[in-house]
Protein backbone atom coordinates (compact mmCIF):
# COMPACT_ATOMS: atom_id res chain seq x y z
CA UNK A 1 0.00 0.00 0.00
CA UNK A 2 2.61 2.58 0.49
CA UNK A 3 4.56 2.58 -2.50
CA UNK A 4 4.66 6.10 -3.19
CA UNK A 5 7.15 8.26 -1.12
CA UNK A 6 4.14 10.46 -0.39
CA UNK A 7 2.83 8.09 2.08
CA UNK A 8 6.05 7.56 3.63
CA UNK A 9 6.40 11.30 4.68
CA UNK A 10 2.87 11.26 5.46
CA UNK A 11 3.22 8.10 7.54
CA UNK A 12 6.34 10.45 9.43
CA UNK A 13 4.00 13.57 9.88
CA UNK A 14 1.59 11.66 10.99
CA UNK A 15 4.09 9.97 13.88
CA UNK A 16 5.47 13.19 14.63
CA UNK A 17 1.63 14.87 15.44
CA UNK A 18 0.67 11.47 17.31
CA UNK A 19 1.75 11.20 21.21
CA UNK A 20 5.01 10.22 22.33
CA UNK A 21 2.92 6.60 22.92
CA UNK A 22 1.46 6.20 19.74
CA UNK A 23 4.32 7.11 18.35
CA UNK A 24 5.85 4.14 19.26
CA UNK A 25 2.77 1.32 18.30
CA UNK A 26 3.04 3.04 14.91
CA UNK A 27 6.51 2.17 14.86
CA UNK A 28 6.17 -1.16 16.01
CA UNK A 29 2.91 -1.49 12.99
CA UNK A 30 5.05 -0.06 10.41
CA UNK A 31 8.03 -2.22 10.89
């Protein structure tokens, strides 16, 4: 689903607007 580089950065945004916590079980979903 996220082949364009667009999603990526959005996927980072995203991360950095989340809480410190969700931060992290977006991380762990990502990977």
């Amino acid at each position: 689903m996220a082949s364009k580089p667009e999603k990526r950065v959005a996927s980072s945004v995203f991360i950095t607007l989340a809480p410190p916590r969700r931060d992290v079980a977006v991380a762990e979903e990502v990977r």
